[in-house]
N, C-alpha and C. Protein backbone atom coordinates (compact mmCIF):
# COMPACT_ATOMS: atom_id res chain seq x y z
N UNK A 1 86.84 -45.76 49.58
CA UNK A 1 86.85 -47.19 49.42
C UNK A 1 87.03 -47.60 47.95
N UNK A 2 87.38 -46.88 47.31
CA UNK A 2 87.50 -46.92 45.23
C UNK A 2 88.67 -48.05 45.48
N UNK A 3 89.77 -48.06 46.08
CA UNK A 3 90.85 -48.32 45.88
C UNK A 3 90.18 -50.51 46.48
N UNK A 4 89.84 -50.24 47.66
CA UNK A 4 89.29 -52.12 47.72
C UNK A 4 88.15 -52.59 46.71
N UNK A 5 87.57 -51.09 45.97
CA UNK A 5 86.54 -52.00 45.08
C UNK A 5 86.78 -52.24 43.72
N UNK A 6 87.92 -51.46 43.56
CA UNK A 6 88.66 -52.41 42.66
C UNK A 6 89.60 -53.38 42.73
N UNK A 7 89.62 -54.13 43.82
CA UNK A 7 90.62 -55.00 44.17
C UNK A 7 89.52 -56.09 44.35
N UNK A 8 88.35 -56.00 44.90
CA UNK A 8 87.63 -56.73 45.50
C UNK A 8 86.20 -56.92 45.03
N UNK A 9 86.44 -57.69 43.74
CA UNK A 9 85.48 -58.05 42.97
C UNK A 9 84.36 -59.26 44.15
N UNK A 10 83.13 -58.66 44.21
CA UNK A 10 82.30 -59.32 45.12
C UNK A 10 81.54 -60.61 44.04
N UNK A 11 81.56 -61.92 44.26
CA UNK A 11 81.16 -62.81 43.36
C UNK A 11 80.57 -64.15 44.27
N UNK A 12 78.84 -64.63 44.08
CA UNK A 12 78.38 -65.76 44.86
C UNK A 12 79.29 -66.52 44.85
N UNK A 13 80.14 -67.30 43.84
CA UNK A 13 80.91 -68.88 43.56
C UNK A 13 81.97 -68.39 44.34
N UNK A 14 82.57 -67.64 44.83
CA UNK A 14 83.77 -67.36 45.41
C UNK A 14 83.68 -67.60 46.79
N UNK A 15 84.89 -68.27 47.71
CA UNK A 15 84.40 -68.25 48.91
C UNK A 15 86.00 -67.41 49.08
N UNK A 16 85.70 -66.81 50.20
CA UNK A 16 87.02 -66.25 51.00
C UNK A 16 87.60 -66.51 52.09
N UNK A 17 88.81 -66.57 51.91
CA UNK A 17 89.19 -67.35 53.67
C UNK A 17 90.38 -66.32 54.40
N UNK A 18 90.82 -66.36 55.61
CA UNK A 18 92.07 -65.78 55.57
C UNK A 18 91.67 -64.19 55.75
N UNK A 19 90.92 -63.90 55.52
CA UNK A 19 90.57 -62.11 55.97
C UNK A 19 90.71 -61.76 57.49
N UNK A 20 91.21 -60.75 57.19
CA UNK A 20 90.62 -59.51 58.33
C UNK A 20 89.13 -59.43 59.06
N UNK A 21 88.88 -59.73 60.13
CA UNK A 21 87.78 -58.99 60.59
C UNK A 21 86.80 -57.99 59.75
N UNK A 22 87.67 -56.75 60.03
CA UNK A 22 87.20 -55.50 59.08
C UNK A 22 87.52 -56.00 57.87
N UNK A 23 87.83 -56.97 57.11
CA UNK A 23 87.91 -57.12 56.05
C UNK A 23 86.56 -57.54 55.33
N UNK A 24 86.71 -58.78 55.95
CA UNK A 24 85.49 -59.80 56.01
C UNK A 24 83.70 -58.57 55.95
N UNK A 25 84.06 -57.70 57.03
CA UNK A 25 82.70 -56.69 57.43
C UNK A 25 82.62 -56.12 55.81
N UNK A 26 83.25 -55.84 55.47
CA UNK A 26 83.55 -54.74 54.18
C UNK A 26 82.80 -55.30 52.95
N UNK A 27 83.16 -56.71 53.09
CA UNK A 27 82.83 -58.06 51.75
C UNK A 27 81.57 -57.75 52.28
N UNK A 28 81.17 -58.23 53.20
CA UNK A 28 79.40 -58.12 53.76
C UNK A 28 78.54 -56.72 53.33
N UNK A 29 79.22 -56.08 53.53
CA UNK A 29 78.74 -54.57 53.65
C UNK A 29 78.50 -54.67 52.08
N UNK A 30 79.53 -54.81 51.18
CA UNK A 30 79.52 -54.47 49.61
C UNK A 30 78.04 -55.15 48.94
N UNK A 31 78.43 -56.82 49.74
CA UNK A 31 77.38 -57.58 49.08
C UNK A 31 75.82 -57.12 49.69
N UNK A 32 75.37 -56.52 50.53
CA UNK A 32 74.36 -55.48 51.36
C UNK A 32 73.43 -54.59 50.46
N UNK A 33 74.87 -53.92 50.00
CA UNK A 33 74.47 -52.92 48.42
C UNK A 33 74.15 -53.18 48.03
N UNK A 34 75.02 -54.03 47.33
CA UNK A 34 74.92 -54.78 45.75
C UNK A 34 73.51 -55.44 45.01
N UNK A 35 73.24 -56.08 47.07
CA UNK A 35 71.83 -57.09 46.59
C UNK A 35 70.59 -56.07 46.98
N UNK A 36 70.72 -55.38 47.61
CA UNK A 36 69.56 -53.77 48.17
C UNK A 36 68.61 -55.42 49.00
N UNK A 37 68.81 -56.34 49.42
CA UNK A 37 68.28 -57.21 50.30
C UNK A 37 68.54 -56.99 51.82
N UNK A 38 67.90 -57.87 52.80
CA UNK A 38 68.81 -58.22 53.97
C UNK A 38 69.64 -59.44 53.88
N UNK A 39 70.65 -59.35 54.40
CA UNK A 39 71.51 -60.67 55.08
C UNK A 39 71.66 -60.88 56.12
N UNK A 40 71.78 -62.21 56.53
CA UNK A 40 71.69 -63.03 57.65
C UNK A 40 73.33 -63.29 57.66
N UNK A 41 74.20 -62.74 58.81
CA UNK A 41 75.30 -63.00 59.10
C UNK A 41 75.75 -63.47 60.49
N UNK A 42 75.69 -64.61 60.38
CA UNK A 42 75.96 -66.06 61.69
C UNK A 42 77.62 -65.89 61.65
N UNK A 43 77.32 -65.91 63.24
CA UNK A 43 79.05 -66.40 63.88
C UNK A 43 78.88 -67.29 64.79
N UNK A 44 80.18 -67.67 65.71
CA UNK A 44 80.01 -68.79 66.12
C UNK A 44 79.81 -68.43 67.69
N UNK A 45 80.10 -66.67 67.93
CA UNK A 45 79.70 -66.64 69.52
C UNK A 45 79.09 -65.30 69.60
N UNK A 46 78.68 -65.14 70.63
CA UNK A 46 78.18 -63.78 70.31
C UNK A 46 79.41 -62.33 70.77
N UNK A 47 80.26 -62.64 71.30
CA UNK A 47 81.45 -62.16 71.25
C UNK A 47 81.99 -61.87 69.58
N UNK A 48 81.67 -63.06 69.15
CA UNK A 48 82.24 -62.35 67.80
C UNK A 48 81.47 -61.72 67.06
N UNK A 49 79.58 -61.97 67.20
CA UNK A 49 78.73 -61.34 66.89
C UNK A 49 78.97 -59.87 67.12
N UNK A 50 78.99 -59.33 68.45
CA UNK A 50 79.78 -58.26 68.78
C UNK A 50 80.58 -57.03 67.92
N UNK A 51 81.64 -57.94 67.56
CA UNK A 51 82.58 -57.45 66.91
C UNK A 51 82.21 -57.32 65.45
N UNK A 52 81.45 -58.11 65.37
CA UNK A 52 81.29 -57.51 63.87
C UNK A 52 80.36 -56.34 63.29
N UNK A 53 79.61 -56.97 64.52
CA UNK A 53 78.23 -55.46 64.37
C UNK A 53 78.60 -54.02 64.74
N UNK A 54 79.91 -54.18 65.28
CA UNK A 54 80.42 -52.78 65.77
C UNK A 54 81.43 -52.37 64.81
N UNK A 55 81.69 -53.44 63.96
CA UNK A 55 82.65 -53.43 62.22
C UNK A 55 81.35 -52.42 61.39
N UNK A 56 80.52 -52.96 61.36
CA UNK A 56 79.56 -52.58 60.60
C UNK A 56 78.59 -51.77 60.52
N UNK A 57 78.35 -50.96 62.34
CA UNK A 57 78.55 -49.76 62.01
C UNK A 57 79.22 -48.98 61.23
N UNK A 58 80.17 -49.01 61.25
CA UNK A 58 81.16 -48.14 60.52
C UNK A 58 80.89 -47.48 59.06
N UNK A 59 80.10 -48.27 58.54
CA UNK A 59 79.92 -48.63 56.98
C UNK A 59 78.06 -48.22 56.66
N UNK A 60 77.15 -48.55 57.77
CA UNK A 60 76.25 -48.25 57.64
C UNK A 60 75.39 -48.61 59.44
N UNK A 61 74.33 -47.86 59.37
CA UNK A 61 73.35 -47.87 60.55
C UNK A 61 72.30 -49.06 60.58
N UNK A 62 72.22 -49.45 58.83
CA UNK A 62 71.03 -50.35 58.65
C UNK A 62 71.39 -51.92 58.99
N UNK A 63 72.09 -51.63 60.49
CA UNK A 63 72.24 -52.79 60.92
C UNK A 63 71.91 -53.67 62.40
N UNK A 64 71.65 -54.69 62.59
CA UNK A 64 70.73 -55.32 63.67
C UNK A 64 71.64 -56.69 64.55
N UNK A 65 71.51 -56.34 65.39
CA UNK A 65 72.34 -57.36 66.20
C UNK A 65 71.08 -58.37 66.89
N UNK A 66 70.85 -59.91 66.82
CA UNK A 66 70.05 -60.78 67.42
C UNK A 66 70.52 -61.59 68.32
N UNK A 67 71.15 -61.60 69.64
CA UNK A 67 71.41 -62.38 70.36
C UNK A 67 70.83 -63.52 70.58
């Protein structure tokens, strides 16, 4: 992943639009690290809840799905 983290400077004031799915998971995942916190990541169905939590496996285990 060297090659998106230098492309993909993670920054609060920035908003992003226009991503990938797995793109979008990746931004989440980085900022995860970065802050050694939890985040709260809202969608608008749980279908897409779904999909993202199964994005985010990918990247790590320390993750929780709340229907």
């Amino acid at each position: 992943m060297n090659f998106l983290d230098n492309i993909i400077k993670i920054n609060d004031n920035i908003s992003y639009t226009g991503l990938t799915k797995e793109l979008k998971s990746y931004i989440v995942y980085k900022k995860f690290i970065e802050s050694k916190n939890s985040i709260v990541f809202l969608t608008s169905s749980l279908d897409e809840a779904n999909t993202y939590y199964q994005i985010l496996l990918n990247y790590t285990d320390k993750v929780s799905l709340f229907p």
